[in-house]
PDB file of N, CA and C in Angstrom:
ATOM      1  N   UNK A   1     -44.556   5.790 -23.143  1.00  0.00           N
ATOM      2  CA  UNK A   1     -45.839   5.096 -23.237  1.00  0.00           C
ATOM      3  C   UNK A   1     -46.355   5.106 -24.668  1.00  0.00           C
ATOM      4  N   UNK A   2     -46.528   6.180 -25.248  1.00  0.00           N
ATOM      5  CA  UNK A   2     -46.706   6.408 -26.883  1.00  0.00           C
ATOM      6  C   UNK A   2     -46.018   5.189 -27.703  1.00  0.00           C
ATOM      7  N   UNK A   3     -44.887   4.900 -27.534  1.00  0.00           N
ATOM      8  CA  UNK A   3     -44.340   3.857 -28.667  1.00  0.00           C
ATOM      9  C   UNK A   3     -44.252   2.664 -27.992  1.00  0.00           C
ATOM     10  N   UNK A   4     -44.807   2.316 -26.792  1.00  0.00           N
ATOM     11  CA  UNK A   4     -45.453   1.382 -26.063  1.00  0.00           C
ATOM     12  C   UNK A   4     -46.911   1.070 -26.566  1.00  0.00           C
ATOM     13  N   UNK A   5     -47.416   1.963 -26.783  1.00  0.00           N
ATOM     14  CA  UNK A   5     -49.131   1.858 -27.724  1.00  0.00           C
ATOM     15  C   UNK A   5     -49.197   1.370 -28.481  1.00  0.00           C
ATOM     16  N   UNK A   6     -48.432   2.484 -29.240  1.00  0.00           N
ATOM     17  CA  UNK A   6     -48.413   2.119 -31.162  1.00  0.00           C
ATOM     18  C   UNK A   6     -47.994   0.795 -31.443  1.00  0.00           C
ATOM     19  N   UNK A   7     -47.031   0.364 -30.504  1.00  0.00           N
ATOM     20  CA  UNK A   7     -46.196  -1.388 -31.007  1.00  0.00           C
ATOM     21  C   UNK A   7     -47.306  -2.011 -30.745  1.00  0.00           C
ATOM     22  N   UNK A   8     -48.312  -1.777 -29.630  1.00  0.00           N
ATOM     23  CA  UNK A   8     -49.543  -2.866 -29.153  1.00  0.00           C
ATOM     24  C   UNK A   8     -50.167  -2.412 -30.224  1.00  0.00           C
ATOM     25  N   UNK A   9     -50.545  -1.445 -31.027  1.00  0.00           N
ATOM     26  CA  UNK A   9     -51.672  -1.735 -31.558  1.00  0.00           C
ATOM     27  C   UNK A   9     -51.472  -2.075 -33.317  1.00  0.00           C
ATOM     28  N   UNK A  10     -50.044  -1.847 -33.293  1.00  0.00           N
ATOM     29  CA  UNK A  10     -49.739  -2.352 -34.843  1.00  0.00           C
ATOM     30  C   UNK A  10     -49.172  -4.129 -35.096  1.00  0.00           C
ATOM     31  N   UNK A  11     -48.747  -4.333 -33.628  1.00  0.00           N
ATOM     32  CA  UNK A  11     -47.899  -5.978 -33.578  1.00  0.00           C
ATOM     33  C   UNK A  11     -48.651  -6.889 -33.019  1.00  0.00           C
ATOM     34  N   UNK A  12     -49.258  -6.274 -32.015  1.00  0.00           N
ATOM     35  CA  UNK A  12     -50.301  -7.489 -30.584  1.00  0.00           C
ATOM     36  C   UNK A  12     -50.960  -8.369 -31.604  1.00  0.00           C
ATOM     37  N   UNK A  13     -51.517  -7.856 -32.497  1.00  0.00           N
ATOM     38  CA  UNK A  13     -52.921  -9.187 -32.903  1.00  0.00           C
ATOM     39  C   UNK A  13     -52.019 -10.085 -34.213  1.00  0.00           C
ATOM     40  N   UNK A  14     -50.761 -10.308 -34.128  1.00  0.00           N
ATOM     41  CA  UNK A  14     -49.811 -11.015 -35.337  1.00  0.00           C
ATOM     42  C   UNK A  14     -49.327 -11.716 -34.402  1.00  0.00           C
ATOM     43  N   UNK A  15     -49.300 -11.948 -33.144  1.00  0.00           N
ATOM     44  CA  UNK A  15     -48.168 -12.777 -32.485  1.00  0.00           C
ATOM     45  C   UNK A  15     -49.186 -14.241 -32.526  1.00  0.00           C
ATOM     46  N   UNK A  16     -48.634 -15.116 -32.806  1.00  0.00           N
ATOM     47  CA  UNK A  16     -49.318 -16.252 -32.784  1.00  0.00           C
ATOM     48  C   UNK A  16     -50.191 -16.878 -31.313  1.00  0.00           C
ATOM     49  N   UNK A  17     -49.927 -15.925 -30.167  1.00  0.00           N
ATOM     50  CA  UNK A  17     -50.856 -16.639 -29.013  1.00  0.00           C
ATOM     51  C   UNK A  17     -51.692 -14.948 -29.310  1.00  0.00           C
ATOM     52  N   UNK A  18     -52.893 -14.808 -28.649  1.00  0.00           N
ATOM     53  CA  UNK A  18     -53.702 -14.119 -28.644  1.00  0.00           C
ATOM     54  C   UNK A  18     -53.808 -13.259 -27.803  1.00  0.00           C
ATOM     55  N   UNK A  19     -52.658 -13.755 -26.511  1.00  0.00           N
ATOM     56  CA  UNK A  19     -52.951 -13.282 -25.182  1.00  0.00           C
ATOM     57  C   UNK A  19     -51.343 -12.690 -25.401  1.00  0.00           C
ATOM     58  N   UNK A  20     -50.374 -13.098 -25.774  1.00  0.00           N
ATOM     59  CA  UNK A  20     -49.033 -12.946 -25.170  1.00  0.00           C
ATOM     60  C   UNK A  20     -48.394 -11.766 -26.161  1.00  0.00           C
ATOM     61  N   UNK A  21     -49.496 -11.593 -27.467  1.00  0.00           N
ATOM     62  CA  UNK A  21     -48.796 -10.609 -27.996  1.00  0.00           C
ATOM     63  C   UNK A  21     -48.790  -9.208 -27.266  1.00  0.00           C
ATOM     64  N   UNK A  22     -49.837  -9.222 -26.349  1.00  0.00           N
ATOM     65  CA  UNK A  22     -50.133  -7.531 -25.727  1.00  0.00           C
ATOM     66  C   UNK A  22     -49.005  -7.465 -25.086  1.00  0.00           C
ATOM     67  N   UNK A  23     -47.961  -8.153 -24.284  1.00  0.00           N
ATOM     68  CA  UNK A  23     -47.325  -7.373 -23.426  1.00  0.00           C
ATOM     69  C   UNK A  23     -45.841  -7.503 -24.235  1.00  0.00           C
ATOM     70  N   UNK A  24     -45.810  -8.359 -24.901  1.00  0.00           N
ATOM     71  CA  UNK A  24     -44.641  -8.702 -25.473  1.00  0.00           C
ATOM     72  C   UNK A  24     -44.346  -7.351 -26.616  1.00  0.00           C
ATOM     73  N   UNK A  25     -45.088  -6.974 -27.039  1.00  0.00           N
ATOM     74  CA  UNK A  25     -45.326  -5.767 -28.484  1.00  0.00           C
ATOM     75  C   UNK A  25     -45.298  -5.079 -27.379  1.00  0.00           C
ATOM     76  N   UNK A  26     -45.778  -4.530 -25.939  1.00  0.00           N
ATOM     77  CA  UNK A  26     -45.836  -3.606 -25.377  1.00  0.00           C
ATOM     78  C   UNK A  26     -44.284  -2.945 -24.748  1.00  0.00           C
ATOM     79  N   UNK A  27     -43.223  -4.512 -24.401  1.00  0.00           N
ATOM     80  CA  UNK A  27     -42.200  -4.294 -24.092  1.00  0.00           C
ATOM     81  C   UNK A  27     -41.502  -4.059 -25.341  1.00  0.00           C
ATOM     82  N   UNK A  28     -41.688  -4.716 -26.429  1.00  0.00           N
ATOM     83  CA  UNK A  28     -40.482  -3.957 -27.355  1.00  0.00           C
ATOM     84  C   UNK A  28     -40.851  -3.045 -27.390  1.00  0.00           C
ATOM     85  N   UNK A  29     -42.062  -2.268 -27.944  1.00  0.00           N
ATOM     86  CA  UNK A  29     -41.915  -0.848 -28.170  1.00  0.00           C
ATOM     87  C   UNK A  29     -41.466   0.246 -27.207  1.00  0.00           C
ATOM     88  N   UNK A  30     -41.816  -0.196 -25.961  1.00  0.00           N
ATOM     89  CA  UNK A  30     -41.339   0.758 -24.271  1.00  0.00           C
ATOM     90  C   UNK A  30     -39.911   0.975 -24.698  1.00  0.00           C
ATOM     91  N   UNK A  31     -39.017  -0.408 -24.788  1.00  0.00           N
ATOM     92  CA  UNK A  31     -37.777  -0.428 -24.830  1.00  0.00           C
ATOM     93  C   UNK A  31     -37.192  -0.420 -26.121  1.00  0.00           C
ATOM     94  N   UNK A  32     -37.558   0.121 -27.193  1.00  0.00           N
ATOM     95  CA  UNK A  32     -36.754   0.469 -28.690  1.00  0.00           C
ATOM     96  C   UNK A  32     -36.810  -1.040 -28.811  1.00  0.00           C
ATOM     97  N   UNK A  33     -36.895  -2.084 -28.293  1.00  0.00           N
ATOM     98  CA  UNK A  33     -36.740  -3.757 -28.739  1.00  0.00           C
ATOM     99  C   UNK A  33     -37.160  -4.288 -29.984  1.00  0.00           C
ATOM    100  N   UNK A  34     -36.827  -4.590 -31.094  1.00  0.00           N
ATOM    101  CA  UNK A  34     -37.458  -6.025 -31.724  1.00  0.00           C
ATOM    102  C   UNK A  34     -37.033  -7.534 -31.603  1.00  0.00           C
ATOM    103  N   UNK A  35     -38.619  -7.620 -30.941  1.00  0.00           N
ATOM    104  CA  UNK A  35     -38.992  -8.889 -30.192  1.00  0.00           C
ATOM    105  C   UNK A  35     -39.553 -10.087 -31.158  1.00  0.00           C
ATOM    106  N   UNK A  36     -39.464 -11.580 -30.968  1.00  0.00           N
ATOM    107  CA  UNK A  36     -39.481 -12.603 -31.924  1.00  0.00           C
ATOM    108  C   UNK A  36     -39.525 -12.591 -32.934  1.00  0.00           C
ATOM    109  N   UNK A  37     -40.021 -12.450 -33.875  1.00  0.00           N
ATOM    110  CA  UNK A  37     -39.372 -12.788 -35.329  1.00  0.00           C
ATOM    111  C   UNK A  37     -38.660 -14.030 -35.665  1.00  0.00           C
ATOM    112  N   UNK A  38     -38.435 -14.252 -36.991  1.00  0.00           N
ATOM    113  CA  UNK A  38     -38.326 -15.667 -37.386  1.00  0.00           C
ATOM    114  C   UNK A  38     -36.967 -16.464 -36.607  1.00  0.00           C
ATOM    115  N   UNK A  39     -37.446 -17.658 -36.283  1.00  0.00           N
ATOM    116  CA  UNK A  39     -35.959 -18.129 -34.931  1.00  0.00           C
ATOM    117  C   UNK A  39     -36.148 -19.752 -35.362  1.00  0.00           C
ATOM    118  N   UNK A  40     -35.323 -20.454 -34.745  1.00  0.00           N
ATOM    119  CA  UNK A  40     -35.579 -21.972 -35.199  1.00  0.00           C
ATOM    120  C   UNK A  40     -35.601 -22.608 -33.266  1.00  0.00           C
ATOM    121  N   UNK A  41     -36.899 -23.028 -33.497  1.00  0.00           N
ATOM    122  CA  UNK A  41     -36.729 -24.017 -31.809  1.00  0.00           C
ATOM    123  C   UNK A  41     -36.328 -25.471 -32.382  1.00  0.00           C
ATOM    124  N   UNK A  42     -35.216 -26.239 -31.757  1.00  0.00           N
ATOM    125  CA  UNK A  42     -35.427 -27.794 -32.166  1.00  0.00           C
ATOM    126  C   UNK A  42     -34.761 -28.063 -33.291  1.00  0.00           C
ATOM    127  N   UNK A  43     -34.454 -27.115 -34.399  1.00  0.00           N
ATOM    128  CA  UNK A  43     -34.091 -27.266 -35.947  1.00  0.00           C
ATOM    129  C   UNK A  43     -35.666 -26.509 -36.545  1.00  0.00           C
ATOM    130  N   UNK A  44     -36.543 -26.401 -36.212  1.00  0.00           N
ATOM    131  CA  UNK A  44     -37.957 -26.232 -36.526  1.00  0.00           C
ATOM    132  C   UNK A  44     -38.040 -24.503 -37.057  1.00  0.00           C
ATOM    133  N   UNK A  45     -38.020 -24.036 -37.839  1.00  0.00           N
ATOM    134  CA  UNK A  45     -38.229 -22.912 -38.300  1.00  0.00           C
ATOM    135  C   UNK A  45     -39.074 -22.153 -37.696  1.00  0.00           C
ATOM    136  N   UNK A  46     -39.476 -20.713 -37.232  1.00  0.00           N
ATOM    137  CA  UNK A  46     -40.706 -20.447 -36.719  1.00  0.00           C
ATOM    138  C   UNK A  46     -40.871 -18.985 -37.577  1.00  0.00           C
ATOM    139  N   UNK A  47     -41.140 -18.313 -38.590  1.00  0.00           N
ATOM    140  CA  UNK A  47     -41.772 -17.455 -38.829  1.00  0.00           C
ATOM    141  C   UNK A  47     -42.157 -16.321 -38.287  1.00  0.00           C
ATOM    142  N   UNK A  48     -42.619 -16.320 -37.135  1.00  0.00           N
ATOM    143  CA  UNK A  48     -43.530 -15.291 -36.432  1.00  0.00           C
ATOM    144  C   UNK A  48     -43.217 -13.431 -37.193  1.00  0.00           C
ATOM    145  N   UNK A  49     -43.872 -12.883 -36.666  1.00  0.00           N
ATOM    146  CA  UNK A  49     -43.505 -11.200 -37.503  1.00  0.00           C
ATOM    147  C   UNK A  49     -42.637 -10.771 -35.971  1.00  0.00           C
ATOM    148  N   UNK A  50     -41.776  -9.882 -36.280  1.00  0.00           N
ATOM    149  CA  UNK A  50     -40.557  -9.262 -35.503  1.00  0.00           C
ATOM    150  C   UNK A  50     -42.134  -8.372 -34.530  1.00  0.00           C
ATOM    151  N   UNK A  51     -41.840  -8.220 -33.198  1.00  0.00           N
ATOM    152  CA  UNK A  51     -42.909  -7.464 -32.459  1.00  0.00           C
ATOM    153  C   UNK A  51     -41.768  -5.981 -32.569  1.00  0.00           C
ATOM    154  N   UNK A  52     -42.545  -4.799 -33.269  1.00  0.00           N
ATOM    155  CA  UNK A  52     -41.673  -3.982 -32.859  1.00  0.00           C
ATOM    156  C   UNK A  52     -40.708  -3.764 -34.002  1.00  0.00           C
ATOM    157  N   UNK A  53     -40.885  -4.311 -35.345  1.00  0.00           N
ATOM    158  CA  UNK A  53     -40.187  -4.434 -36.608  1.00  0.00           C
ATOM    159  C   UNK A  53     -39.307  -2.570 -36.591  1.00  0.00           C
ATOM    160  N   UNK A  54     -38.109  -2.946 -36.384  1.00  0.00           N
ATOM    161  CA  UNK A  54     -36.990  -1.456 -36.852  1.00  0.00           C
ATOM    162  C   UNK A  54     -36.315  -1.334 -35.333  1.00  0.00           C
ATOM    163  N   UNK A  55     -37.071  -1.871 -34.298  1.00  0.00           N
ATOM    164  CA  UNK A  55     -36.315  -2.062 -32.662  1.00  0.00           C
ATOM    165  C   UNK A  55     -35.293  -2.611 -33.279  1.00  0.00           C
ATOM    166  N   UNK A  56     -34.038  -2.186 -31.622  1.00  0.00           N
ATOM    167  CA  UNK A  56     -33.029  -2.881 -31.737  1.00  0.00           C
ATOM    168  C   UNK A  56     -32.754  -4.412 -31.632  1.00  0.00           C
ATOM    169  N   UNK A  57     -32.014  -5.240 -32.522  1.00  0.00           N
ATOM    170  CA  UNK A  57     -32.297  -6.218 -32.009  1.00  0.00           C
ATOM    171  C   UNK A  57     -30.558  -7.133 -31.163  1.00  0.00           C
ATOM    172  N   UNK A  58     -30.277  -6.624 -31.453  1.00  0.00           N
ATOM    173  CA  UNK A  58     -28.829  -6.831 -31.129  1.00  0.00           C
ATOM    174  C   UNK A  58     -28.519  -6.548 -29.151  1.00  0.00           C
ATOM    175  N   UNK A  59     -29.556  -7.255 -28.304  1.00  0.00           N
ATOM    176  CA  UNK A  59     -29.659  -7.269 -27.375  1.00  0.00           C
ATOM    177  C   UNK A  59     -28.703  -7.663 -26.471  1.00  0.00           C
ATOM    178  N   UNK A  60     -28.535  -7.632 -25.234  1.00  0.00           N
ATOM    179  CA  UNK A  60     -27.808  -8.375 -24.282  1.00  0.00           C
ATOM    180  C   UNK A  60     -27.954  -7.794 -22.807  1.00  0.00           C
ATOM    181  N   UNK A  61     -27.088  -7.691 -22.371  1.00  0.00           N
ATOM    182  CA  UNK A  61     -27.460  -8.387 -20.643  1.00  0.00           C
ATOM    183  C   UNK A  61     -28.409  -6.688 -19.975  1.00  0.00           C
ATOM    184  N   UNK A  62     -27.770  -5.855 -20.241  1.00  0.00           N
ATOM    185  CA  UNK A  62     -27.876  -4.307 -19.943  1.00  0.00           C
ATOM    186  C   UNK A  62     -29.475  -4.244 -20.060  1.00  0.00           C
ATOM    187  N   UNK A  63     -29.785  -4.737 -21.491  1.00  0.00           N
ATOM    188  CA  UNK A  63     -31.122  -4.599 -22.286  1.00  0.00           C
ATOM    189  C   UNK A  63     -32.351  -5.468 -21.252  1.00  0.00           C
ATOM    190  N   UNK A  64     -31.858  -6.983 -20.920  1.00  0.00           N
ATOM    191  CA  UNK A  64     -32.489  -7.832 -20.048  1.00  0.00           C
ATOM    192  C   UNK A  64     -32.861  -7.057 -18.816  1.00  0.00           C
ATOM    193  N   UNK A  65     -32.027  -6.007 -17.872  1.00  0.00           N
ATOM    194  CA  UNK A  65     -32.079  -5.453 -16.925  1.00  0.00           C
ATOM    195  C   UNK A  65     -32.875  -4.827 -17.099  1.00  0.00           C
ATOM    196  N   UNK A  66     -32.986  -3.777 -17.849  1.00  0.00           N
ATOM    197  CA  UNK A  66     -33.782  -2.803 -18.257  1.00  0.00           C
ATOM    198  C   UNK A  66     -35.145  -3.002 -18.371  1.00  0.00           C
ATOM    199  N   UNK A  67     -35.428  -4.247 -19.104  1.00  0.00           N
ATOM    200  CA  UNK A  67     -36.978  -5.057 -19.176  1.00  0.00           C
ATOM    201  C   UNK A  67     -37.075  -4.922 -18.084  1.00  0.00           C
ATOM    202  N   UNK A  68     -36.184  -5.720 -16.952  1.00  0.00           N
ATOM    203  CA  UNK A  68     -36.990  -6.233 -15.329  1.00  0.00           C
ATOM    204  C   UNK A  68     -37.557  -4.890 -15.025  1.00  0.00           C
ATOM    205  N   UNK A  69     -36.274  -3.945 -14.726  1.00  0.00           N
ATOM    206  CA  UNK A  69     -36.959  -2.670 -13.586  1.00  0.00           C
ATOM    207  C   UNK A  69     -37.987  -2.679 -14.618  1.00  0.00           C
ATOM    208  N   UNK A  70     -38.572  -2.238 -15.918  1.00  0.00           N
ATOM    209  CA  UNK A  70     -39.598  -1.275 -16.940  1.00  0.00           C
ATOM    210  C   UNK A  70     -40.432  -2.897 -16.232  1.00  0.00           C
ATOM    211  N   UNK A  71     -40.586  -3.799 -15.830  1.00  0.00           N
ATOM    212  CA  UNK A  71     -41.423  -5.233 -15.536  1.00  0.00           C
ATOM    213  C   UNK A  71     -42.388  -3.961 -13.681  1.00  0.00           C
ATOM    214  N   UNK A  72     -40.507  -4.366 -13.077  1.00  0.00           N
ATOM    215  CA  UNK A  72     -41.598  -3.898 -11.599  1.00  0.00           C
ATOM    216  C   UNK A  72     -41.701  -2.660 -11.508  1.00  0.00           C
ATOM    217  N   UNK A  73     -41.533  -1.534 -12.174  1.00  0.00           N
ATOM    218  CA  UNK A  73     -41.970  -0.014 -12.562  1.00  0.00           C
ATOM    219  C   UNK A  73     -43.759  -0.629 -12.606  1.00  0.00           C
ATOM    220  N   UNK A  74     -44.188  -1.229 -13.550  1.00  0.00           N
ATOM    221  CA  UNK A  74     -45.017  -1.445 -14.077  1.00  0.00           C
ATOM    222  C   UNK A  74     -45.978  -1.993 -13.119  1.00  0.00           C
ATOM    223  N   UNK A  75     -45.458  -2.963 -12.070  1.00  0.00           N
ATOM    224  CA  UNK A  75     -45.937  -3.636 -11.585  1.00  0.00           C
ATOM    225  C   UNK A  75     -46.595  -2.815  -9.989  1.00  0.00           C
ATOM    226  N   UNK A  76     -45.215  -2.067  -9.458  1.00  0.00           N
ATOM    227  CA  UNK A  76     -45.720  -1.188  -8.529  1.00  0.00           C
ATOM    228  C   UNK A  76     -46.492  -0.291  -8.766  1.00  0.00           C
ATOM    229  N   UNK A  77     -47.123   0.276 -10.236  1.00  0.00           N
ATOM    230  CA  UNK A  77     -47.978   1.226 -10.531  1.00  0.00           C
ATOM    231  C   UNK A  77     -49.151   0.785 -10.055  1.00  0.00           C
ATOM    232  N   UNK A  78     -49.703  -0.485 -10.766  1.00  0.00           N
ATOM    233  CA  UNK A  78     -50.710  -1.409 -10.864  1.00  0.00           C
ATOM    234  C   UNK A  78     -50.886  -1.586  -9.597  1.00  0.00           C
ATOM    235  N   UNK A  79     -50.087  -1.597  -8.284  1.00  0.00           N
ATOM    236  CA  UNK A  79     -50.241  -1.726  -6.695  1.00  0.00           C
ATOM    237  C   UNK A  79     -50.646  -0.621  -6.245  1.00  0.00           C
ATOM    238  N   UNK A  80     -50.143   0.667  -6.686  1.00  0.00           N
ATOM    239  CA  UNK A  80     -50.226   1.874  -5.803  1.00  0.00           C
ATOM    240  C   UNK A  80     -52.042   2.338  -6.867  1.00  0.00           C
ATOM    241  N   UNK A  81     -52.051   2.144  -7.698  1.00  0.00           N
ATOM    242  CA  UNK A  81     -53.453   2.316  -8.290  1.00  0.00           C
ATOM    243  C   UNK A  81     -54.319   1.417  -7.667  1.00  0.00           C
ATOM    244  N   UNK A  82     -54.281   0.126  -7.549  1.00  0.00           N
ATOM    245  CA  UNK A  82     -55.342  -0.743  -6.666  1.00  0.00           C
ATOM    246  C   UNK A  82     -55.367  -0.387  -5.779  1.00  0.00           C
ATOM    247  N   UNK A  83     -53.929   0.212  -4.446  1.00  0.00           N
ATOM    248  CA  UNK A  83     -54.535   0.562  -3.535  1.00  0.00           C
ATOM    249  C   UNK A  83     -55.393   1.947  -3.478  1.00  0.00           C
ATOM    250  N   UNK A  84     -55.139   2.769  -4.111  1.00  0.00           N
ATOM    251  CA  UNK A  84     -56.275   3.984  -4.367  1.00  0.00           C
ATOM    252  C   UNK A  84     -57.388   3.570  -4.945  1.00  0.00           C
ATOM    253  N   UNK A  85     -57.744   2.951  -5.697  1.00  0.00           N
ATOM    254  CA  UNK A  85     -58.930   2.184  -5.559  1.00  0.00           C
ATOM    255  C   UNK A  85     -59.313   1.691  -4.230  1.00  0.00           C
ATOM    256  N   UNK A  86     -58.739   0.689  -3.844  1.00  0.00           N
ATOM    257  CA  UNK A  86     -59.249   0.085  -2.584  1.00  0.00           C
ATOM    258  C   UNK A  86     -59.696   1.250  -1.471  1.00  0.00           C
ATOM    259  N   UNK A  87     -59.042   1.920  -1.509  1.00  0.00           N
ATOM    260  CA  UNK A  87     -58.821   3.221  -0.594  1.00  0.00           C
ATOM    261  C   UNK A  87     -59.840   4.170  -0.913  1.00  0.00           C
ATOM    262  N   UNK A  88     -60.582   4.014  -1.970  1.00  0.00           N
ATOM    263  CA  UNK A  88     -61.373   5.519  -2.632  1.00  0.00           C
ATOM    264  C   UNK A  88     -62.883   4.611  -2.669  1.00  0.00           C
ATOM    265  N   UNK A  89     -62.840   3.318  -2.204  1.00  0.00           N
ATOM    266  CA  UNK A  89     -64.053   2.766  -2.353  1.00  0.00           C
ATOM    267  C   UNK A  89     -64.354   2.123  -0.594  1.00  0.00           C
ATOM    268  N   UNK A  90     -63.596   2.522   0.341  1.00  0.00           N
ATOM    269  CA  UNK A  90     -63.942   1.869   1.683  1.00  0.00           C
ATOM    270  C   UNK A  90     -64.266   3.015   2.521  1.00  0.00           C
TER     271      UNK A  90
END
């Protein structure tokens, strides 16, 4: 979680959408990742800063997996906490 933080709070506000840098900086740093950085869509150059600058970037299929489960890890937390909420307020 620690180098899940630090990537949000040193990369999140450089990603060019406002909203998409929080989780995107949140997954490279969880997962050692560096995430976008300069790429070409179209022929079109894109700039952006690496989320996660010194992550690995030399990714592939293993790495993709790894996102999903660290995705529904994440996701069943956020369920079993709402329901204790729901549960601690009825």
């Amino acid at each position: 979680a620690g180098a899940a933080l630090r990537a949000v709070g040193r990369d999140a506000r450089h990603h060019r959408s406002p909203n998409a840098g929080w989780p995107e900086a949140a997954m490279a740093g969880a997962l050692g990742f560096g995430l976008a950085g300069p790429r070409a869509y179209g022929g079109v150059l894109s700039t952006d800063r690496v989320m996660n600058d010194g992550g690995r970037r030399d990714l592939g299929a293993a790495d993709i997996r790894a996102a999903v489960r660290l995705y529904w890890r994440a996701n069943t937390g956020l369920a079993l906490l709402l329901a204790a909420v729901l549960w601690a307020v009825t």
